[in-house]
C-alpha atoms as a PDB file:
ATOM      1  CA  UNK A   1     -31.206   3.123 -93.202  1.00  0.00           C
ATOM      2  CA  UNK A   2     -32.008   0.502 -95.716  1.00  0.00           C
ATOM      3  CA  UNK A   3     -30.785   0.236 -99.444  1.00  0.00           C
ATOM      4  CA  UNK A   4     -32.346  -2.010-102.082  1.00  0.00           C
ATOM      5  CA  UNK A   5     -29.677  -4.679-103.932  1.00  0.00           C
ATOM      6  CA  UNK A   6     -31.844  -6.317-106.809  1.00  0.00           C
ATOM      7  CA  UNK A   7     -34.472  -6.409-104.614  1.00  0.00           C
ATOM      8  CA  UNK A   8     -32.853  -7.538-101.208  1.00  0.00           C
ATOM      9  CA  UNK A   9     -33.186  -4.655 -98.828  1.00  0.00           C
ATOM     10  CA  UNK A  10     -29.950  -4.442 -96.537  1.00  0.00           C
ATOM     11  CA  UNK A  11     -29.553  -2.607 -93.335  1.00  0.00           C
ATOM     12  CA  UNK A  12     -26.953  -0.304 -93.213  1.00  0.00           C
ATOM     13  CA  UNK A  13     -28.202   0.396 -89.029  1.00  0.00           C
ATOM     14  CA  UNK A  14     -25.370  -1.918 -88.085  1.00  0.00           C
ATOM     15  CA  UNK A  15     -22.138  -1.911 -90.573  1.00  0.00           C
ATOM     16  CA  UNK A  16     -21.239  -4.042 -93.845  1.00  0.00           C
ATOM     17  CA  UNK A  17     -18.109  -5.071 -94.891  1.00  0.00           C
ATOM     18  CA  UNK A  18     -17.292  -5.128 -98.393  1.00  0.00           C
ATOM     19  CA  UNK A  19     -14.424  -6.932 -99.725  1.00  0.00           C
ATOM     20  CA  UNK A  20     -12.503  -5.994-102.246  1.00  0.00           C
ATOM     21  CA  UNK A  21     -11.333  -8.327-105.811  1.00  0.00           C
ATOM     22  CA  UNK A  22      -9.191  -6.181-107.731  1.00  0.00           C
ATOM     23  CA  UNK A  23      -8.525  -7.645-111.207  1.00  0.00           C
ATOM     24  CA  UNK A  24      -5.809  -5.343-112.263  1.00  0.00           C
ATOM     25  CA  UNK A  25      -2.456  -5.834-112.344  1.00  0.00           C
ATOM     26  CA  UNK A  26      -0.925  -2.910-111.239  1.00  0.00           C
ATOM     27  CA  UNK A  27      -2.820  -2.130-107.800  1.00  0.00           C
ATOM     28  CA  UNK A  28      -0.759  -0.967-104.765  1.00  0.00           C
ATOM     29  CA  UNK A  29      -1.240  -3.863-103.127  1.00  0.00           C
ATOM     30  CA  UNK A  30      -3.115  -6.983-104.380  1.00  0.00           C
ATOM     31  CA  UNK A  31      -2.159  -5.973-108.359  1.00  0.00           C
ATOM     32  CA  UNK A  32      -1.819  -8.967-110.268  1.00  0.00           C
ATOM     33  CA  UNK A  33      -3.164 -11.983-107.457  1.00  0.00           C
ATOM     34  CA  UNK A  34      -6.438 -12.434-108.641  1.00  0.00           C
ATOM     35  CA  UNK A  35      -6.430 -13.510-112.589  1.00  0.00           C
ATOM     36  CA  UNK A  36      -7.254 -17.066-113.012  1.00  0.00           C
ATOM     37  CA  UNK A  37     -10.647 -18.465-111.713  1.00  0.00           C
ATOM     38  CA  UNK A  38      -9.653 -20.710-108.944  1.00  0.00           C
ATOM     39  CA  UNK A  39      -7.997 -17.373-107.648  1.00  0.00           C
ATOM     40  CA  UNK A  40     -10.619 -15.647-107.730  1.00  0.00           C
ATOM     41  CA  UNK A  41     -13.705 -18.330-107.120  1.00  0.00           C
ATOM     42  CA  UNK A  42     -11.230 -19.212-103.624  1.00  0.00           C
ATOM     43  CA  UNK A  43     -10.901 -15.249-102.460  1.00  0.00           C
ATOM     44  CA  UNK A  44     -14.292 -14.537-102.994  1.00  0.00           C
ATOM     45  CA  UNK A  45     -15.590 -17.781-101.477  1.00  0.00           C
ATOM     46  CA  UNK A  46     -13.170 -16.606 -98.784  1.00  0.00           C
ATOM     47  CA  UNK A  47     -14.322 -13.322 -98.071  1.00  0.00           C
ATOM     48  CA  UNK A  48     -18.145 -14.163 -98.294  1.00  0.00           C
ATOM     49  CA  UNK A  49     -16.639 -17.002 -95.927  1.00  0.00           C
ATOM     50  CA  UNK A  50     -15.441 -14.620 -93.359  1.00  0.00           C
ATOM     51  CA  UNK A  51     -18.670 -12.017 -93.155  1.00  0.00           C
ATOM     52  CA  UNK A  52     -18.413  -9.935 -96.069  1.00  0.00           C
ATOM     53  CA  UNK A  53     -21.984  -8.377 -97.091  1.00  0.00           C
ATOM     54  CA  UNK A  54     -20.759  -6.996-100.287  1.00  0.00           C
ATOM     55  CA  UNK A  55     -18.081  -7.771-102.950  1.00  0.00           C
ATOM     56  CA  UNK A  56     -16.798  -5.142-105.021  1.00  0.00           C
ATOM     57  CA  UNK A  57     -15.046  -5.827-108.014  1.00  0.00           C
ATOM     58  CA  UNK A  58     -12.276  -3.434-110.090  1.00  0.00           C
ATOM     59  CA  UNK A  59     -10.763  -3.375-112.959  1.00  0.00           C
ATOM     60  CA  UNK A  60      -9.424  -0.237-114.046  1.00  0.00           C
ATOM     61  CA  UNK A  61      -6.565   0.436-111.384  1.00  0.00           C
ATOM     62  CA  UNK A  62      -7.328   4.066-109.134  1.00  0.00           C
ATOM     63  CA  UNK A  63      -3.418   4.157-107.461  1.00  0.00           C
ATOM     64  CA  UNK A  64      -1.983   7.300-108.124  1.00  0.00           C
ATOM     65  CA  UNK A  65       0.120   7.654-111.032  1.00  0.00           C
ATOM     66  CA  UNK A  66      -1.836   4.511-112.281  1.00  0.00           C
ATOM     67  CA  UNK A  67      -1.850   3.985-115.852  1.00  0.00           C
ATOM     68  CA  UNK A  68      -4.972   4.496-118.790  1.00  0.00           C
ATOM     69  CA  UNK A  69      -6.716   1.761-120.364  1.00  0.00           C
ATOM     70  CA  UNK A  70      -9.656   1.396-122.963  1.00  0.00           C
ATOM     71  CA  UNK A  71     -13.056   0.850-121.859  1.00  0.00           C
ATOM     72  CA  UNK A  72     -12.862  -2.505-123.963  1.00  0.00           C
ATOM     73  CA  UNK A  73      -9.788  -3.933-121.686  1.00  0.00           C
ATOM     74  CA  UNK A  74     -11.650  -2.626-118.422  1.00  0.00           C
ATOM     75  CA  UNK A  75     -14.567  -4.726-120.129  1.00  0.00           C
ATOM     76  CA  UNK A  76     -12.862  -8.036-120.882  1.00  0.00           C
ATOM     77  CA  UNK A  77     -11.525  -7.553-117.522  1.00  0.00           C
ATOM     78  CA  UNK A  78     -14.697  -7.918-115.246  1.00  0.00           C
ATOM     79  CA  UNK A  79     -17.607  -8.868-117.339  1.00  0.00           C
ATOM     80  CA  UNK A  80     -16.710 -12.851-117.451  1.00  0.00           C
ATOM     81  CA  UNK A  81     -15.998 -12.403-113.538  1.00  0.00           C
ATOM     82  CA  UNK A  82     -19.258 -10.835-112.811  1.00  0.00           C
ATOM     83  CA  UNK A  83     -21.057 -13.348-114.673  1.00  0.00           C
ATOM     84  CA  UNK A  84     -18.788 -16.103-113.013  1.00  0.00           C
ATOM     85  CA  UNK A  85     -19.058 -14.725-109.571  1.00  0.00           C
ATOM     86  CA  UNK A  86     -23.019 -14.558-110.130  1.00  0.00           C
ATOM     87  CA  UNK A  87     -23.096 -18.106-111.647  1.00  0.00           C
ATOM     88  CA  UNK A  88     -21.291 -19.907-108.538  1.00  0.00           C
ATOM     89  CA  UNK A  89     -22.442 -17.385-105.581  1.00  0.00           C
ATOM     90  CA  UNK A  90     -26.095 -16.877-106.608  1.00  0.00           C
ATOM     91  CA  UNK A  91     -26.998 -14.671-103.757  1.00  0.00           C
ATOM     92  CA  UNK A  92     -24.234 -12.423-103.966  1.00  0.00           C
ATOM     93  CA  UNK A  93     -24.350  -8.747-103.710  1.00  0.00           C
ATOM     94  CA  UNK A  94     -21.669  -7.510-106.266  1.00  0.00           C
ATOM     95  CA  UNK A  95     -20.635  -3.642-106.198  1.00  0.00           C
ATOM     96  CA  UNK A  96     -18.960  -2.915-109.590  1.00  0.00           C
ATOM     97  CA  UNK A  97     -16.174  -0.148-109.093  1.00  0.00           C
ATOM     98  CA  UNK A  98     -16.221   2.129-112.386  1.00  0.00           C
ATOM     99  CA  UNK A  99     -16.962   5.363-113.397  1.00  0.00           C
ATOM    100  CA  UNK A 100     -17.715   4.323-117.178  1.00  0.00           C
ATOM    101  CA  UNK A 101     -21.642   4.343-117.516  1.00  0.00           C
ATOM    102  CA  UNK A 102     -21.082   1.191-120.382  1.00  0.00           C
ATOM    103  CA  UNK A 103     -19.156  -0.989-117.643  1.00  0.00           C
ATOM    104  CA  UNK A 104     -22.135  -0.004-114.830  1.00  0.00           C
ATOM    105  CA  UNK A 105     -24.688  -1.022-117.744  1.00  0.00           C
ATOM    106  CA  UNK A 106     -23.487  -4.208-118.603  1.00  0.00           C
ATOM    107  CA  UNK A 107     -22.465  -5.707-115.411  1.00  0.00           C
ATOM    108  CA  UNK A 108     -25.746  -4.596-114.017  1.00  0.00           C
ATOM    109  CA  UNK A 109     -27.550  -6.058-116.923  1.00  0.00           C
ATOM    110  CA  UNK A 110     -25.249  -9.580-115.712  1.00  0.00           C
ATOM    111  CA  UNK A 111     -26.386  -9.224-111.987  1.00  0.00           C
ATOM    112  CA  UNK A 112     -24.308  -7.110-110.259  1.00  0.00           C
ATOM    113  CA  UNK A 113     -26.263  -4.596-107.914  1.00  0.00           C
ATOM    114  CA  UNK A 114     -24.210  -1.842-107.011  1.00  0.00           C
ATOM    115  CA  UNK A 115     -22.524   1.025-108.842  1.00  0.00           C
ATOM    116  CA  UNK A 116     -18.951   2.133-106.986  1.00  0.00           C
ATOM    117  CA  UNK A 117     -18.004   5.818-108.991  1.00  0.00           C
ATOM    118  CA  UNK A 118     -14.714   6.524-107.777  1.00  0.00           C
ATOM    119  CA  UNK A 119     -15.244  10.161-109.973  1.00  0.00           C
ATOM    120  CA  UNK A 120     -19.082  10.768-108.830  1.00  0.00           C
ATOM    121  CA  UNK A 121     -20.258  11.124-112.445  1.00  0.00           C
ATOM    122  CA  UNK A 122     -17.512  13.620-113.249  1.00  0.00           C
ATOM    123  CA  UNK A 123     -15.587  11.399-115.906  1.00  0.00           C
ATOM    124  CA  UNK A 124     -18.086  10.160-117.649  1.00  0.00           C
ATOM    125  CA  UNK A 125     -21.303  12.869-117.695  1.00  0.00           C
ATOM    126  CA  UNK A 126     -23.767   9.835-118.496  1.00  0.00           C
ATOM    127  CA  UNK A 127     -23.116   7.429-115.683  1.00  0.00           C
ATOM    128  CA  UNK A 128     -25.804   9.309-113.106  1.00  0.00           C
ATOM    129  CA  UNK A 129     -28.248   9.264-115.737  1.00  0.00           C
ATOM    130  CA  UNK A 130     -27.418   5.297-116.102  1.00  0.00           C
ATOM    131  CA  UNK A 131     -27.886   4.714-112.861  1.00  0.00           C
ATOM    132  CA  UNK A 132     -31.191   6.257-112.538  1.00  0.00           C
ATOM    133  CA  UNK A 133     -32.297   4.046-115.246  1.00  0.00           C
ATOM    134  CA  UNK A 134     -31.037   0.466-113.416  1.00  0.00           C
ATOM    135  CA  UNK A 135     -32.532   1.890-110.301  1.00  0.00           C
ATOM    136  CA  UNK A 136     -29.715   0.412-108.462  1.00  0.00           C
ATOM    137  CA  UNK A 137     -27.541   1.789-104.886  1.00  0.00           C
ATOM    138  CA  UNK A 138     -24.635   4.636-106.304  1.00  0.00           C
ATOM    139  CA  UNK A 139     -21.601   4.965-103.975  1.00  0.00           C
ATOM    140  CA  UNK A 140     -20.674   8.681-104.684  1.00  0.00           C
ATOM    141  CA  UNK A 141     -16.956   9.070-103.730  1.00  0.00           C
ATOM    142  CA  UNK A 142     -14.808  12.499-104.045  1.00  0.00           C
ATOM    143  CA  UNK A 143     -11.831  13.050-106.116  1.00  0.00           C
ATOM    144  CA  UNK A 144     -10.220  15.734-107.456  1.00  0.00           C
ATOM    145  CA  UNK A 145      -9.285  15.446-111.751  1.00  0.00           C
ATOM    146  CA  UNK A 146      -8.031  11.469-112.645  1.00  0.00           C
ATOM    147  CA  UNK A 147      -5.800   8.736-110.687  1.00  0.00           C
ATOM    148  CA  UNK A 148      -3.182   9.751-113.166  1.00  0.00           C
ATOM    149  CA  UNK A 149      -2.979  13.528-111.870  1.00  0.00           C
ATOM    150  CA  UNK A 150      -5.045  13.502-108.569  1.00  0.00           C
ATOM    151  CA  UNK A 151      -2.038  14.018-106.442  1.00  0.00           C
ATOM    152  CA  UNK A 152      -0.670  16.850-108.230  1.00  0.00           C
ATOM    153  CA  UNK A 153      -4.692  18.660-107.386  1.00  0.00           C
ATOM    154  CA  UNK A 154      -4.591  18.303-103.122  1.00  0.00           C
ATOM    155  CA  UNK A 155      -5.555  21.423-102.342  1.00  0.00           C
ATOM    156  CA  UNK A 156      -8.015  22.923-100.704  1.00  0.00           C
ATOM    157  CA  UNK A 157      -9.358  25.963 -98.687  1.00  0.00           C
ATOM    158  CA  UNK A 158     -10.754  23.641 -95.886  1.00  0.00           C
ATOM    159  CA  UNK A 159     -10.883  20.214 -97.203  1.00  0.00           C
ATOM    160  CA  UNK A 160     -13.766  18.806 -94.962  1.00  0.00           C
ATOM    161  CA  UNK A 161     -15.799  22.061 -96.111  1.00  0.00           C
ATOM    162  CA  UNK A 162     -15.107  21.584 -99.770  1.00  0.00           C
ATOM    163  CA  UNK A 163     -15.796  18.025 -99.640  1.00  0.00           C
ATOM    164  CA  UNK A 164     -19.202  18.872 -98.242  1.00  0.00           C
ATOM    165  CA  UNK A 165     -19.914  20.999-100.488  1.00  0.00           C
ATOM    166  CA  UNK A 166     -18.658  18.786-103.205  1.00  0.00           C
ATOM    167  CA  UNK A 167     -21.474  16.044-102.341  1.00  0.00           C
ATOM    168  CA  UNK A 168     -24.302  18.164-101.573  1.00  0.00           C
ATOM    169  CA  UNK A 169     -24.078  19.713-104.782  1.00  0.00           C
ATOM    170  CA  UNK A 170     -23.964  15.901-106.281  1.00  0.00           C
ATOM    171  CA  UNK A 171     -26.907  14.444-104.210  1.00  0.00           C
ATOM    172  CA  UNK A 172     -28.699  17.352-105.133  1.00  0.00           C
ATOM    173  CA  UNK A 173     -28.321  16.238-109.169  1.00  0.00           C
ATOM    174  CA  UNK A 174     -28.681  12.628-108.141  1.00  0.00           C
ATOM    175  CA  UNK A 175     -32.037  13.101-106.589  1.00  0.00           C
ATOM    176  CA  UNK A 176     -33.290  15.172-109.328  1.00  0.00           C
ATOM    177  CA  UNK A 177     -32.045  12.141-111.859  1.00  0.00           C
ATOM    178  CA  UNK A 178     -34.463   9.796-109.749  1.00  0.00           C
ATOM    179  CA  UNK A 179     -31.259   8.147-107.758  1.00  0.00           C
ATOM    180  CA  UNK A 180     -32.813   6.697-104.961  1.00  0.00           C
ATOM    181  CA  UNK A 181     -29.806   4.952-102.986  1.00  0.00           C
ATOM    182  CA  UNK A 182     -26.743   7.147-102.647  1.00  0.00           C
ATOM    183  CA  UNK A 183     -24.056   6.337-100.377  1.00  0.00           C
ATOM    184  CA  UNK A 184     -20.733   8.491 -99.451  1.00  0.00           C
ATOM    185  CA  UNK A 185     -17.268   8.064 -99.635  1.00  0.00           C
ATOM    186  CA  UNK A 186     -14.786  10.753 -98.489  1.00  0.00           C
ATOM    187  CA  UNK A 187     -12.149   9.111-101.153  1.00  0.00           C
ATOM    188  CA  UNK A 188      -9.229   8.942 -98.531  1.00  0.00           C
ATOM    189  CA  UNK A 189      -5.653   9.161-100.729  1.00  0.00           C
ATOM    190  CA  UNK A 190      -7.788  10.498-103.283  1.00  0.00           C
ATOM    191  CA  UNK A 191      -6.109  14.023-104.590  1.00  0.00           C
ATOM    192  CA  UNK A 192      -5.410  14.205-101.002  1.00  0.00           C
ATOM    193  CA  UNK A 193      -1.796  14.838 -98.745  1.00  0.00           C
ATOM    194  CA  UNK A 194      -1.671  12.770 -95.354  1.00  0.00           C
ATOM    195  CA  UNK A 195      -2.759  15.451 -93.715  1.00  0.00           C
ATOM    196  CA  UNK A 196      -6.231  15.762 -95.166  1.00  0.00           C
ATOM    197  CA  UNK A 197      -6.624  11.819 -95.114  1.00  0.00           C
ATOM    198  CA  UNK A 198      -6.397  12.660 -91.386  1.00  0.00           C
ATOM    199  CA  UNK A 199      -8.481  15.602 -90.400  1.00  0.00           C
ATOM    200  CA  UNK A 200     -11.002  13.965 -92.772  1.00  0.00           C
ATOM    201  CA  UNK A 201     -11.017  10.661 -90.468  1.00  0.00           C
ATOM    202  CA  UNK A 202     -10.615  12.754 -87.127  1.00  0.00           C
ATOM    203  CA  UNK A 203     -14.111  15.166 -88.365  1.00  0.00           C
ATOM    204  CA  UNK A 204     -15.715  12.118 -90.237  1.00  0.00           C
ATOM    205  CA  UNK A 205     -19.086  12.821 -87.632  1.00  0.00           C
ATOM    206  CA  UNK A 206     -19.341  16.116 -89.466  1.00  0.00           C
ATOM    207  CA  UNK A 207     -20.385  14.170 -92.930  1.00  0.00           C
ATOM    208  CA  UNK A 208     -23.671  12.804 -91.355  1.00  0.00           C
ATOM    209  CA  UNK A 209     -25.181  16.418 -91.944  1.00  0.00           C
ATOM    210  CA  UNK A 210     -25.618  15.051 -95.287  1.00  0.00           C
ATOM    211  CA  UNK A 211     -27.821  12.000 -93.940  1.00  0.00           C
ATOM    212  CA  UNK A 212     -26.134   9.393 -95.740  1.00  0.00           C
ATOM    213  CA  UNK A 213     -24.645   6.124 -95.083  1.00  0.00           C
ATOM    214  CA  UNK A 214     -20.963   6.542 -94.961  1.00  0.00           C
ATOM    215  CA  UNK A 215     -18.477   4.411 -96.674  1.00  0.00           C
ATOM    216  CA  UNK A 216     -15.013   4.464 -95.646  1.00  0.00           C
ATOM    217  CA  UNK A 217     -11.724   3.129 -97.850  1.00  0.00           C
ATOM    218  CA  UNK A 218      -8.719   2.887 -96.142  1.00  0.00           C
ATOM    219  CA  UNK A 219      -7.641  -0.454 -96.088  1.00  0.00           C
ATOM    220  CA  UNK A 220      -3.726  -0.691 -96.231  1.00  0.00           C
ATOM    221  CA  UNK A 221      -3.385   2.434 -97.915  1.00  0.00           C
ATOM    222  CA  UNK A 222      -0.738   5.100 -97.883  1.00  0.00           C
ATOM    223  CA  UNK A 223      -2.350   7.325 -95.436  1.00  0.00           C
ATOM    224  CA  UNK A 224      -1.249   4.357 -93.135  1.00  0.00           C
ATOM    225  CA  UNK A 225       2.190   3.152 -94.359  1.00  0.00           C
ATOM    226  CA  UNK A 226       3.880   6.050 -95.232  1.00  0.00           C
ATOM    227  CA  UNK A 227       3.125   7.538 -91.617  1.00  0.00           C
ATOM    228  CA  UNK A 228       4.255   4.088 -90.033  1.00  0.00           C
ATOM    229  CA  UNK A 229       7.094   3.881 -92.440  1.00  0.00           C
ATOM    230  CA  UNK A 230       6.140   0.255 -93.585  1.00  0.00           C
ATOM    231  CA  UNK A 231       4.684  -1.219 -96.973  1.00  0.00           C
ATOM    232  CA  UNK A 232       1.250  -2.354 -97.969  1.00  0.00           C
ATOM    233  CA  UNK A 233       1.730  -5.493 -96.763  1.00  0.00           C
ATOM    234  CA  UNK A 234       2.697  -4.712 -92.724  1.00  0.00           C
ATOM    235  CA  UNK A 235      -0.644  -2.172 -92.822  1.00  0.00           C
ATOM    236  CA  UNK A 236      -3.262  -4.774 -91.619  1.00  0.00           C
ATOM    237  CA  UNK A 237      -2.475  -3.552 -87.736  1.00  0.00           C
ATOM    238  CA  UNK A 238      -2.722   0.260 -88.827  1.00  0.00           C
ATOM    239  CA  UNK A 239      -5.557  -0.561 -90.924  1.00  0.00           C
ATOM    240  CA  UNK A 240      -7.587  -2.105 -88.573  1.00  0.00           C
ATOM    241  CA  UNK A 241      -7.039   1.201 -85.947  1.00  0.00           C
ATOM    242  CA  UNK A 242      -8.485   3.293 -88.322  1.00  0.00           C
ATOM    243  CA  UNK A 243     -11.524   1.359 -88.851  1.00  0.00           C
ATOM    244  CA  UNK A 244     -12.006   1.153 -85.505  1.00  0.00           C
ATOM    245  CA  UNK A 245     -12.009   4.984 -85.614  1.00  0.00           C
ATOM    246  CA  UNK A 246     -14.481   4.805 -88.590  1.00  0.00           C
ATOM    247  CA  UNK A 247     -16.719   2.403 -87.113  1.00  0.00           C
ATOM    248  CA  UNK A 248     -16.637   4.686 -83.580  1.00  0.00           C
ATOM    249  CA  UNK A 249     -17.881   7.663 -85.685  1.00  0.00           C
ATOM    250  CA  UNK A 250     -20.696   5.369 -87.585  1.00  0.00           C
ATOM    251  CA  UNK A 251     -18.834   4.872 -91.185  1.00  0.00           C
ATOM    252  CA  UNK A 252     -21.914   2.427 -92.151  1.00  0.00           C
ATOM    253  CA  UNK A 253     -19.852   0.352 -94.521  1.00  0.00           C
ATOM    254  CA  UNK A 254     -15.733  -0.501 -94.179  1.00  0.00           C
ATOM    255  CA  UNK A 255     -14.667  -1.240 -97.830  1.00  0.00           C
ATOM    256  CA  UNK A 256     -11.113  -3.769 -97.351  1.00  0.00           C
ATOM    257  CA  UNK A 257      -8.839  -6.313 -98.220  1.00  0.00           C
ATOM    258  CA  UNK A 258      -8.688  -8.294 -94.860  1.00  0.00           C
ATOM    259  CA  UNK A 259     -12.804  -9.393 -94.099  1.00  0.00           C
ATOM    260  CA  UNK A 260     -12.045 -11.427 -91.105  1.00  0.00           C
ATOM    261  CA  UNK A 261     -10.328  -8.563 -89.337  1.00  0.00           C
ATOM    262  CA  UNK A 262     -12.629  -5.944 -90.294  1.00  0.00           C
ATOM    263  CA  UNK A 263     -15.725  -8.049 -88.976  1.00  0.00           C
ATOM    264  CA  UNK A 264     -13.879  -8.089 -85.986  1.00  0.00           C
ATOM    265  CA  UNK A 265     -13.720  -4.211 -85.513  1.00  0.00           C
ATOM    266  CA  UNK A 266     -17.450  -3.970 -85.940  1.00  0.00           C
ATOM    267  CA  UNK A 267     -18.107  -6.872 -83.178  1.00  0.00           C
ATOM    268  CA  UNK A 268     -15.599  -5.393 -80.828  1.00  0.00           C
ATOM    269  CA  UNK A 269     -17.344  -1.314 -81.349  1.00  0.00           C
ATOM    270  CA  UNK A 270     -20.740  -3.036 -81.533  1.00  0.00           C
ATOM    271  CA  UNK A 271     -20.308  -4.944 -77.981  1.00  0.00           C
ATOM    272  CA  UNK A 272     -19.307  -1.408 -76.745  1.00  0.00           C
ATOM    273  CA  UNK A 273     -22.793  -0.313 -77.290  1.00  0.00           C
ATOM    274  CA  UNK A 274     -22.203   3.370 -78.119  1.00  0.00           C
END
């Protein structure tokens, strides 16, 4: 299970690791760190550093409850570190996490080689057709209405069901587009209750009927601190269980804020040969 980054053709057999550079200020956890270039040039050479196969880079904050801005801010946001990030790390595989067809464009256009759709082409009707056109890998993830009101649409009749349903009907449209590389992402704490975050994880196995590589987002999340009764920043432990859990039912790529421990979890499953 191969997909093609500007020409460099990357297993997906054994799992990735891609790290995560928000450049917002208001995300849950890492809002706000990342907004100078040393900052960022030392976290990325950091993550790349510690085994990550893919950066992914965010600018428009997803939290729930998070706050609108213009497609010109979300612009001036991660265009100049796209091109930086390309300039100093020439071989680097850079996801851009949008779901504005003009941001995929033009940080394509500057090198970047993967489009992360946090809305699956449902807020902006022209981003599948864009992505067709740069011939590039589309992560497809599932969410219900915006980040602003997501968490006030969490329900479901089964939510592993619906979500199935959800992406077949989308990789059905993609493939007609010409989208050759999709990948899959359940969108855990995505216009979902702890609950669902969990029966999703616990049936994760049940996704592969749709013969996709699986990406899995989870890192220090809610779905983790709320149930431990801790903040973002005591999740590493708790996030690093449930990508063990991921990684035991073949999520092909761990998307995260900690790289080091992550590539752990996939050495650790890997040397149990399963």
């Amino acid at each position: 299970m191969t997909i093609n980054c500007q020409g460099q053709l990357i297993d997906l057999s054994s799992p990735k690791i891609m790290g995560i550079l928000n450049l917002t200020p208001d995300s849950f956890y890492d809002g706000g760190k990342y907004k100078d270039e040393a900052s960022i040039l030392q976290q990325v050479e950091k993550m790349l550093g510690d085994g990550a196969s893919f950066i992914d880079v965010g600018a428009y904050s997803s939290r729930p409850g998070a706050s609108y801005i213009d497609e010109e801010t979300e612009l001036q946001r991660i265009l100049p570190v796209t091109e930086l990030l390309i300039k100093k790390f020439p071989e680097i595989i850079l996801s851009i996490d949008t779901f504005r067809s003009g941001i995929a464009r033009k940080c394509i256009e500057a090198g970047a080689s993967i489009v992360n759709d946090i809305s699956a082409g449902n807020l902006d009707t022209a981003m599948m057709q864009a992505v067709a056109e740069l011939q590039v890998p589309y992560i497809m993830m599932h969410m219900k209405g915006t980040p602003e009101n997501m968490q006030d649409l969490a329900q479901y009749d089964d939510v592993v069901k619906d979500l199935l349903f959800y992406f077949s009907e989308k990789i059905a449209h993609a493939r007609e587009l010409g989208i050759n590389d999709l990948i899959i992402d359940p969108g855990f704490g995505f216009g979902k209750t702890l609950e669902h975050n969990y029966e999703i994880l616990s049936k994760l196995e049940l996704f592969h009927i749709l013969e996709l590589p699986l990406l899995v987002g989870v890192s220090r999340k809610s779905m983790i601190y709320k149930l431990l009764e801790i903040g973002p920043e005591e999740a590493l432990n708790g996030t690093s269980s449930l990508h063990t859990v991921a990684l035991l039912k073949k999520a092909a790529i761990l998307r995260v804020h900690d790289v080091k421990e992550a590539v752990e979890c996939v050495r650790l499953v890997d040397a149990l040969g399963l």
